[in-house]
Protein backbone atom coordinates (compact mmCIF):
# COMPACT_ATOMS: atom_id res chain seq x y z
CA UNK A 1 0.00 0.00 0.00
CA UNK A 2 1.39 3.23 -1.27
CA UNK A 3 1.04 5.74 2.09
CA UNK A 4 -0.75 8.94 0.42
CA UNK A 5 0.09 11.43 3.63
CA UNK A 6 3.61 10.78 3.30
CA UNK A 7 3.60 11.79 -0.49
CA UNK A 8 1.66 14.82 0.61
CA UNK A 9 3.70 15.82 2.74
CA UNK A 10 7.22 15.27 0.95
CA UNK A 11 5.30 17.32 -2.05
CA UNK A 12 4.49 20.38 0.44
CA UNK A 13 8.19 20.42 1.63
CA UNK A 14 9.49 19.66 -1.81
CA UNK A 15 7.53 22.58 -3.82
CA UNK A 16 9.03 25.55 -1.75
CA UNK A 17 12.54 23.69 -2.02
CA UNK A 18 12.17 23.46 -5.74
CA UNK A 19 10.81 27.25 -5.69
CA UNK A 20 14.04 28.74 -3.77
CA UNK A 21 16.06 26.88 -6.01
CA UNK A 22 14.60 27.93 -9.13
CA UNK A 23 14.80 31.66 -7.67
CA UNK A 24 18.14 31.18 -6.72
CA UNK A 25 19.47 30.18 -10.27
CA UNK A 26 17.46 32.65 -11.90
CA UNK A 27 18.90 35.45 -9.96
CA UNK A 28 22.49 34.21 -10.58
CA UNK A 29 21.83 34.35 -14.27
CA UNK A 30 20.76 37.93 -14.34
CA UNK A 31 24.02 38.83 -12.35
CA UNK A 32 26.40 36.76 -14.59
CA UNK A 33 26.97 40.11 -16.68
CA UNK A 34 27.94 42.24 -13.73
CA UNK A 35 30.86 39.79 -12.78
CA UNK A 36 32.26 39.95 -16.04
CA UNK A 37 33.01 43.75 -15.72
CA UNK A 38 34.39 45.29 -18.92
CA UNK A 39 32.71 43.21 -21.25
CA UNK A 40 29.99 45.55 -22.54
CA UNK A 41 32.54 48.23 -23.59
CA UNK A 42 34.50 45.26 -25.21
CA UNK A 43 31.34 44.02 -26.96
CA UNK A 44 30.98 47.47 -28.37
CA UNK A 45 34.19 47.61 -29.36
CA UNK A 46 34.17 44.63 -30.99
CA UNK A 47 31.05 46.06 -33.33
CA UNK A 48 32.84 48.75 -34.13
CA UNK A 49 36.59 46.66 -35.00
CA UNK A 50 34.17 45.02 -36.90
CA UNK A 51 32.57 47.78 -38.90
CA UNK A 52 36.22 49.77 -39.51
CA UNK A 53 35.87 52.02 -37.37
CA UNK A 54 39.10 51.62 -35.82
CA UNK A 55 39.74 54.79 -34.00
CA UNK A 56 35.94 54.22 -31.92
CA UNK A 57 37.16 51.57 -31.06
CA UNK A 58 40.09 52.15 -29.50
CA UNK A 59 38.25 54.12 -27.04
CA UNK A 60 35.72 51.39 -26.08
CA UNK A 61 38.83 48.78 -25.95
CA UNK A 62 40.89 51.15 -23.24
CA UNK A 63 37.59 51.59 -21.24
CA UNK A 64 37.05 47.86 -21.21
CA UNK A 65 40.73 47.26 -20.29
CA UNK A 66 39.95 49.75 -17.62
CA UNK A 67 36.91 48.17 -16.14
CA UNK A 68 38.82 44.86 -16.36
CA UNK A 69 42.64 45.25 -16.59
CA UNK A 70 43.23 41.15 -16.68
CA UNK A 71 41.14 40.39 -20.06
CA UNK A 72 43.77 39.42 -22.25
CA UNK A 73 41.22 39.93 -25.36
CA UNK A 74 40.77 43.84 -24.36
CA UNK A 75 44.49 44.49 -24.43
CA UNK A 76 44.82 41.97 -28.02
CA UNK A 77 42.14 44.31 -29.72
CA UNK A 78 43.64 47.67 -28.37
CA UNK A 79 46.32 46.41 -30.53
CA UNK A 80 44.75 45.28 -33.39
CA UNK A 81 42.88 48.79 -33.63
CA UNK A 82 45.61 50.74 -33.41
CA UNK A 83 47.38 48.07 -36.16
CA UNK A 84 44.53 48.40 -37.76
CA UNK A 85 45.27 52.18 -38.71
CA UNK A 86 48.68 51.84 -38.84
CA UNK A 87 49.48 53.28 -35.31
CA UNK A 88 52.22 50.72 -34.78
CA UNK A 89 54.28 51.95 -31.98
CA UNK A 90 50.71 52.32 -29.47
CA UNK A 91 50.20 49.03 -30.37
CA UNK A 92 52.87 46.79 -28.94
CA UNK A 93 52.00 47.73 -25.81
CA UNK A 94 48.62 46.31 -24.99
CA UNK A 95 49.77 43.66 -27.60
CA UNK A 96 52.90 42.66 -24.62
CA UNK A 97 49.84 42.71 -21.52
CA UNK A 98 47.51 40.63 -23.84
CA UNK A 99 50.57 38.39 -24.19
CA UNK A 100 51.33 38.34 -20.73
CA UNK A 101 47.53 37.66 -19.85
CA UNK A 102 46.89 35.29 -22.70
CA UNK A 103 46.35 31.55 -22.29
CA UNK A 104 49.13 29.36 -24.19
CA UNK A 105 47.16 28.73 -27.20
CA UNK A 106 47.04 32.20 -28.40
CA UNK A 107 50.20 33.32 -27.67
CA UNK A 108 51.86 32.24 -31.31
CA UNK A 109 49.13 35.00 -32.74
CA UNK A 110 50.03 37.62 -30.14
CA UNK A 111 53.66 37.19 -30.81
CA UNK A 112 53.46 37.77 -34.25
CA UNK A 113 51.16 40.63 -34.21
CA UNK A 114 54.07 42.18 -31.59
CA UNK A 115 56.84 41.24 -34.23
CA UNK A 116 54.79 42.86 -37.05
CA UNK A 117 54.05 45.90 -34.94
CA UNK A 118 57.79 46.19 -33.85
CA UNK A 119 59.02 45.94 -37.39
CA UNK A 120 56.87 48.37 -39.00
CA UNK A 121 57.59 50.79 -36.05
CA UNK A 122 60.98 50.72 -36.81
CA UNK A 123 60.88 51.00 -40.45
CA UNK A 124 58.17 54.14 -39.87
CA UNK A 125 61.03 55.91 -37.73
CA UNK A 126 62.19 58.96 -39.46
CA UNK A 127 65.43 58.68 -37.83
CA UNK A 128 66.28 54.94 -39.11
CA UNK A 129 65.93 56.78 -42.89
CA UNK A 130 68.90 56.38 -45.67
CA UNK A 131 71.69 57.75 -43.89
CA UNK A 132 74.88 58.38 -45.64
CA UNK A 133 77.23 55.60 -45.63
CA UNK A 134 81.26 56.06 -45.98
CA UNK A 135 81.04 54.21 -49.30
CA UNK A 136 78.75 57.25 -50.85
CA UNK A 137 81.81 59.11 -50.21
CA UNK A 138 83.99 57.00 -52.44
């Protein structure tokens, strides 16, 4: 014989159980976007790295690198915007933190994104120009 109180009962304790727990992860979900702080200013970013519009989104990259100085992908698309418009010497500097920050995997893209930036920096510096050489003197 089945006992029909005891399922009663176990249902009235169960239903307000089930009822805090349902509140409870509910309320955690709508919070998951203020522990991830920086991430709407990257987002917009993003948009805008997306669209061309490099020098926008340079600003919205520094904010979000701001709001949340250990996201590796804020400081790797600081650097790709300024890349982007040919800003090379800004960028190897949020290129070395998103290196730094970076998991292992995307390090070999970082690295060459720093090489590239370093490169053309150098080879934009008026002051690495033709210089005479003793053999024009010959």
């Amino acid at each position: 014989m089945v006992n029909v109180e005891g399922h009663r009962n176990v249902r009235k304790t169960f239903a307000p159980l089930a009822l805090m727990l349902a509140v409870v992860f509910l309320s955690s979900c709508s919070t998951l976007k203020v522990s991830n702080p920086g991430s709407d200013s990257f987002e917009e970013g993003l948009a805008l790295f997306n669209q061309g519009h490099f020098d926008t989104a340079i600003h919205h990259f520094k904010r979000s690198t701001i709001e949340n100085p250990k996201s590796a992908q804020g400081y790797l698309y600081l650097g790709r915007s300024y890349i982007s418009m040919g800003r090379w010497k800004p960028a190897i500097q949020p290129l070395r933190t998103a290196f730094r920050l970076s998991p292992h995997e995307a390090k070999d893209e970082i690295i060459n994104l720093m090489i590239d930036a370093a490169f053309a920096a150098a080879l934009s510096d008026p002051r690495l120009g033709e210089g005479e050489s003793s053999a024009d003197g010959i």
